[in-house]
Protein backbone atom coordinates (compact mmCIF):
# COMPACT_ATOMS: atom_id res chain seq x y z
CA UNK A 1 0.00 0.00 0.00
CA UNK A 2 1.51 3.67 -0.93
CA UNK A 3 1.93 5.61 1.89
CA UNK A 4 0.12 8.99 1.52
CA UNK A 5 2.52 12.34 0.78
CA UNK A 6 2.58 15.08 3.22
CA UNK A 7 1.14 17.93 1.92
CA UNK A 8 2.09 21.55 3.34
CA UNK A 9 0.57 24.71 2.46
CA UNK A 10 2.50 28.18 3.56
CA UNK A 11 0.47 31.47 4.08
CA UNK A 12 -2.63 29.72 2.59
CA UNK A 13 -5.83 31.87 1.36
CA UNK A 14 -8.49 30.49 3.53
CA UNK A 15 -10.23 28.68 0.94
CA UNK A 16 -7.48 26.79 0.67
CA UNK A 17 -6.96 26.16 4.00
CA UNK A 18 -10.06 25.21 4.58
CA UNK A 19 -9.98 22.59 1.35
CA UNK A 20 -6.85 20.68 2.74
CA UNK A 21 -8.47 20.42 6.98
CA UNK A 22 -11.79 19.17 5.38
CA UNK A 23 -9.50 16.82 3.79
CA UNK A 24 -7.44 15.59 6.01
CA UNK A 25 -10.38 15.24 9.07
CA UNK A 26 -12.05 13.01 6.44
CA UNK A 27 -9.10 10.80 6.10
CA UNK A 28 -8.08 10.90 9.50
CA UNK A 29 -4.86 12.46 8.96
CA UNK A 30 -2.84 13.74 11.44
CA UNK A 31 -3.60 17.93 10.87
CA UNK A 32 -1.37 20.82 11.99
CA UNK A 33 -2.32 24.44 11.78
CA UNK A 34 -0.46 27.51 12.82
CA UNK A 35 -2.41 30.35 12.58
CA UNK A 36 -4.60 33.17 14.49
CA UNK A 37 -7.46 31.95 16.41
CA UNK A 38 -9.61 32.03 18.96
CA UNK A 39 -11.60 28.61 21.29
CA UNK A 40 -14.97 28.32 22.63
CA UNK A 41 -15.66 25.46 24.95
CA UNK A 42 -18.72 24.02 26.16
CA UNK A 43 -19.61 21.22 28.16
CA UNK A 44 -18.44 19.77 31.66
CA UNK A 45 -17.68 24.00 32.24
CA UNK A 46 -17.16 26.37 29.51
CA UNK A 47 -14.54 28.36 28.46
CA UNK A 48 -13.38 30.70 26.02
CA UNK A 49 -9.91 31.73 24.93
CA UNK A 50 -9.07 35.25 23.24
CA UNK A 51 -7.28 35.55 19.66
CA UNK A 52 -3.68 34.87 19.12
CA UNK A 53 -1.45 33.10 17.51
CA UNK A 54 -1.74 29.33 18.20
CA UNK A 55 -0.69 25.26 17.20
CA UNK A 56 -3.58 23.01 16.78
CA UNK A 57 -2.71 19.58 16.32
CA UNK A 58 -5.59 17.34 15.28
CA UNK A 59 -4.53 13.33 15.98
CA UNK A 60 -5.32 10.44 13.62
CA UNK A 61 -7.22 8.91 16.55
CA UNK A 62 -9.50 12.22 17.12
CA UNK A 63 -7.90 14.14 19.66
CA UNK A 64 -7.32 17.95 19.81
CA UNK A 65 -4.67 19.66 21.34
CA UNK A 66 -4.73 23.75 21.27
CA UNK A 67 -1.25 25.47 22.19
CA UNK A 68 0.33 29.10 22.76
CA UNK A 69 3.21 29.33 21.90
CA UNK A 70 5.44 28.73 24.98
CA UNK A 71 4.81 25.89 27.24
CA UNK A 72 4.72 22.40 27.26
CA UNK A 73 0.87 21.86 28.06
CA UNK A 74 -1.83 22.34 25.74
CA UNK A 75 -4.03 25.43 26.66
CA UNK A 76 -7.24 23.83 25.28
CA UNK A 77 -7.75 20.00 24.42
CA UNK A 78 -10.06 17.40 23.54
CA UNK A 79 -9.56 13.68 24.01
CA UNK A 80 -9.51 11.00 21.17
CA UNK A 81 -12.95 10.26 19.99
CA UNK A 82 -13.97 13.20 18.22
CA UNK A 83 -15.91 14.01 15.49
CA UNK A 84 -14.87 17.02 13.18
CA UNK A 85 -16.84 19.49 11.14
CA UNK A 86 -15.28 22.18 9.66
CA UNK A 87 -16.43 25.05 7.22
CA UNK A 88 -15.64 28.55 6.00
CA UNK A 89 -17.83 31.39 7.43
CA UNK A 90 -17.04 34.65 5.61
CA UNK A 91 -13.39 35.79 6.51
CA UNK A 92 -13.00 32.74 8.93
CA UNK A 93 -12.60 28.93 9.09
CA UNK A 94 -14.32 27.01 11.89
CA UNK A 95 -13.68 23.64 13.41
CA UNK A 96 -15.70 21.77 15.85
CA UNK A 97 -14.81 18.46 17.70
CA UNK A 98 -17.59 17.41 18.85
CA UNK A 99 -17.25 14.34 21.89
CA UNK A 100 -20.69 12.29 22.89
CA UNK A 101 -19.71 10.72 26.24
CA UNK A 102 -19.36 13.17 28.00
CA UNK A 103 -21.48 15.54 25.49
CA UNK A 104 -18.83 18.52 24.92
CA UNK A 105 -17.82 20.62 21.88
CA UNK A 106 -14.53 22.51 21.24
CA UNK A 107 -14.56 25.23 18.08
CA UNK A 108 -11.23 26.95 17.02
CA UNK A 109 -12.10 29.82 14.76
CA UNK A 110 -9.42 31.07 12.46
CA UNK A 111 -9.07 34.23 10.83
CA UNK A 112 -5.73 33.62 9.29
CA UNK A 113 -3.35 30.44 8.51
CA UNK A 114 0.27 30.75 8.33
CA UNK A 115 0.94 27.29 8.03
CA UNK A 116 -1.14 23.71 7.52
CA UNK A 117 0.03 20.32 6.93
CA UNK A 118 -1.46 16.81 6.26
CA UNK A 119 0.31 14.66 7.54
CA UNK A 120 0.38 10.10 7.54
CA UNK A 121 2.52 8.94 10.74
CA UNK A 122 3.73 5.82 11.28
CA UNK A 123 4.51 4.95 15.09
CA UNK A 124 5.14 1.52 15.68
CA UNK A 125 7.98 2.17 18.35
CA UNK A 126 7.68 0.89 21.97
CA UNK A 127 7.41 3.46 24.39
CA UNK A 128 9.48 2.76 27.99
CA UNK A 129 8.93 4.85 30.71
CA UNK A 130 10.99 5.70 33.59
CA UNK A 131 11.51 8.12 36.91
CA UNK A 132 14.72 9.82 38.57
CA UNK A 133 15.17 9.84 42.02
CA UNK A 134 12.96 12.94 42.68
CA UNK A 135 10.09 11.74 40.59
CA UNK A 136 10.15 8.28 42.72
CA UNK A 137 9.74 10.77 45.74
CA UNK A 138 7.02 13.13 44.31
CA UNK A 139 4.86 9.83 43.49
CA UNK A 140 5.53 8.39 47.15
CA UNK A 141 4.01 11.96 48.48
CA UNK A 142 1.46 11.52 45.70
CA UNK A 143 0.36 8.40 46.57
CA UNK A 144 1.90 7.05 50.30
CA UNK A 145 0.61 3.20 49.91
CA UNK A 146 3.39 2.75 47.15
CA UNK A 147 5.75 2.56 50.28
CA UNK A 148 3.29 0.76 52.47
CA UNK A 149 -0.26 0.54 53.85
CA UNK A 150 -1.33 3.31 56.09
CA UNK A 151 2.10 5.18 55.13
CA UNK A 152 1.85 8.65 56.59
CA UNK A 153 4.68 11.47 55.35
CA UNK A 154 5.46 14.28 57.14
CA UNK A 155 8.38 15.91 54.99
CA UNK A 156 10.66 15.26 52.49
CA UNK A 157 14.37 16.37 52.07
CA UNK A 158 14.79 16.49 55.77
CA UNK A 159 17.87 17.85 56.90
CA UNK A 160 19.93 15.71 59.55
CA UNK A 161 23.62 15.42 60.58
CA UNK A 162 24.72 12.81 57.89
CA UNK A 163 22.94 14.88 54.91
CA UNK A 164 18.80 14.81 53.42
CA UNK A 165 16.47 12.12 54.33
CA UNK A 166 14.03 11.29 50.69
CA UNK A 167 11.12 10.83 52.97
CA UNK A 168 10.21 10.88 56.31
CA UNK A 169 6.66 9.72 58.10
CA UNK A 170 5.22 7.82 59.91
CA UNK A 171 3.66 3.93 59.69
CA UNK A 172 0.17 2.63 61.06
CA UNK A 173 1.79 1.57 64.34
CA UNK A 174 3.15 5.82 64.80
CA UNK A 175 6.66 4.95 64.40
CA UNK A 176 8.92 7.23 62.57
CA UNK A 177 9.90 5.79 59.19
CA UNK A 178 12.62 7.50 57.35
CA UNK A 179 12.98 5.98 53.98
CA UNK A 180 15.83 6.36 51.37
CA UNK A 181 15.37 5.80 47.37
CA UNK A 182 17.01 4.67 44.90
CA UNK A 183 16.48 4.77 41.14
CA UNK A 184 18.70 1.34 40.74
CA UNK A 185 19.92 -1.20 42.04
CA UNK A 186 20.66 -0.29 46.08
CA UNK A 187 24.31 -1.15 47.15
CA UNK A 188 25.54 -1.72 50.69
CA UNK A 189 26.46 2.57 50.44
CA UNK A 190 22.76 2.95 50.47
CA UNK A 191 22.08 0.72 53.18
CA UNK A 192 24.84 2.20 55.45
CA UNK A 193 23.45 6.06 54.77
CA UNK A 194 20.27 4.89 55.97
CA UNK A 195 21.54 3.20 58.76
CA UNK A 196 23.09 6.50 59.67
CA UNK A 197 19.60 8.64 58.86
CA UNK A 198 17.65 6.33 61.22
CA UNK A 199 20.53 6.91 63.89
CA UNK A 200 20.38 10.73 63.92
CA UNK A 201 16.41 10.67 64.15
CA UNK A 202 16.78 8.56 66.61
CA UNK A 203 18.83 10.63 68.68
CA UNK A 204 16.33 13.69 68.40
CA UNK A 205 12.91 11.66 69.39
CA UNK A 206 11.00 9.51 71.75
CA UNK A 207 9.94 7.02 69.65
CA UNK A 208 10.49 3.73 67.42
CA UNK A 209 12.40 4.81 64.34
CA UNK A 210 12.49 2.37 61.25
CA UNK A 211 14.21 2.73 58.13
CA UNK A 212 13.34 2.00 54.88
CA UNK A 213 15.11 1.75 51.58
CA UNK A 214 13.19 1.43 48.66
CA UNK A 215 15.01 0.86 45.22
CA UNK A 216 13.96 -1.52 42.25
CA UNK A 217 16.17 -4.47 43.52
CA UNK A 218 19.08 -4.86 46.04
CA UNK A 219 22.34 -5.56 45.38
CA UNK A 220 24.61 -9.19 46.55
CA UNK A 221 24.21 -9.62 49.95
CA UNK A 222 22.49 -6.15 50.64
CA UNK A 223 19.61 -7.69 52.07
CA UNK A 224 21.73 -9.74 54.27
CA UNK A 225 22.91 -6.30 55.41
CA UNK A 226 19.89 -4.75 56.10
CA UNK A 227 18.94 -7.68 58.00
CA UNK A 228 22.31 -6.90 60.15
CA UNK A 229 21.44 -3.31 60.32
CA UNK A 230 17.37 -3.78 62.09
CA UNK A 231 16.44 -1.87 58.19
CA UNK A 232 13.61 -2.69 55.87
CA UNK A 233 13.42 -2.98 51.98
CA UNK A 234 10.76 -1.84 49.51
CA UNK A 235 10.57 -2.57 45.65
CA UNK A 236 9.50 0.31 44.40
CA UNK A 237 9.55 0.41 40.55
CA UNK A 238 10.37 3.69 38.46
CA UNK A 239 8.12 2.49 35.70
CA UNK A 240 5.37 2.69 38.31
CA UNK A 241 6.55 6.01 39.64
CA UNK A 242 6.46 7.47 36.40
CA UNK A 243 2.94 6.66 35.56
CA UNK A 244 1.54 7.72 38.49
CA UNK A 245 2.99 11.60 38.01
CA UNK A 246 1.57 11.33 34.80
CA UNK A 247 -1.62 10.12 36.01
CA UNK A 248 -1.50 13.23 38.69
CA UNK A 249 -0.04 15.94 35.75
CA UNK A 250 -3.34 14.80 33.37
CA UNK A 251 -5.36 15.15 36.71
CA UNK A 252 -4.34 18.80 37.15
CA UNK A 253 -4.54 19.18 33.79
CA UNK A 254 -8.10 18.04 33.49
CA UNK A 255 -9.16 19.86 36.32
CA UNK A 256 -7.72 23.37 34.85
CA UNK A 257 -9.71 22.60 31.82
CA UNK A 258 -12.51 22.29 33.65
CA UNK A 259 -12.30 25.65 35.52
């Protein structure tokens, strides 16, 4: 099967623009379109957004995505799913996506184009997704039962004699639990810089301290160590991490969207 040509138009009449989005929305292209425009939103709220200069990117799979031009988050979008109508209304070209569970509309109104493409992607490429250090933290503050049931934080970069505790909280039985990450594999340096976190806490309160080091695996004999050492270990995977931030950033971002 040929594989369809991109076509680009530069500083387009409107006509014309309009000719190549009505094509490309009936093929289910993927559509791009820098130009001036302006959004009005209805349905879970309803917004509106004034003129200027914007990127709309229409996805093969029917979802919308409005931006300015700084930022990495779309200003306006619209999940896959949509339908599309689009026509010319005297100096200006008008699209609607148009979602029916939950009923909402989005129309981007364009008074001029400075740049549309059609455009056939192929994506076949696996996608692997992974977290540093600090993102493993955020998502344990995000969401505390990735470190353990009833998991209770209290700060996070703490500072103590030896340096900066990751986490520290408490557990369902109200004993301190100050917990050190690790992106990789967690060698018996890890385990001793905990044992030396739990230490120092230990010397400022009244109560049970545990520590806990949570890492994707443990290195020889590191568990052996931690055994030694009266210290716990977690699995916590990246991968995991990582979704749950983006789970959170399309939360906020939903929720904005809605305001």
């Amino acid at each position: 099967m040929s594989r369809k040509p991109t076509i680009t138009l530069e500083q387009p009449n409107l006509k014309d623009a309009w000719k190549l989005v009505r094509e490309a929305l009936s093929e289910r292209r993927t559509l791009l379109i820098v130009g001036n425009c302006w959004v009005d939103y209805k349905g879970r709220a309803r917004s509106k957004l004034e003129p200027g200069e914007r990127i709309v990117v229409v996805k093969e799979d029917g979802s919308v995505l409005v931006h300015r031009p700084y930022g990495y988050e779309p200003v306006n979008w619209q999940p896959p799913g949509c339908l599309f109508q689009s026509r010319l209304d005297g100096n200006t070209l008008k699209i609607r996506a148009i979602r029916q569970k939950p009923a909402e509309s989005i129309n981007l109104i364009f008074d001029q184009v400075g740049l549309v493409s059609a455009l056939h992607l192929v994506d076949t490429g696996r996608f692997s997704l992974y977290a540093s250090e600090e993102d493993m933290q955020k998502a344990i503050l995000l969401e505390p039962s990735l470190l353990e049931p009833h998991f209770r934080p209290i700060s996070y970069e703490k500072k103590v004699e030896p340096g900066f505790i990751d986490v520290y909280g408490t557990d369902e039985k109200g004993r301190f639990v100050v917990v050190e990450i690790k992106r990789k594999t967690a060698g018996r340096k890890a385990a001793l810089q905990l044992a030396k976190y739990v230490e120092a806490i230990r010397g400022m309160v009244k109560r049970d301290v545990r520590g806990v080091l949570a890492a994707p695996r443990l290195g020889k004999n590191v568990q052996r160590l931690l055994m030694t050492l009266g210290l716990d270990f977690k699995a916590l995977d990246p991968k995991k991490c990582a979704e749950i931030l983006t789970r959170s950033r399309t939360r906020k971002l939903a929720d904005f969207f809605q305001d």
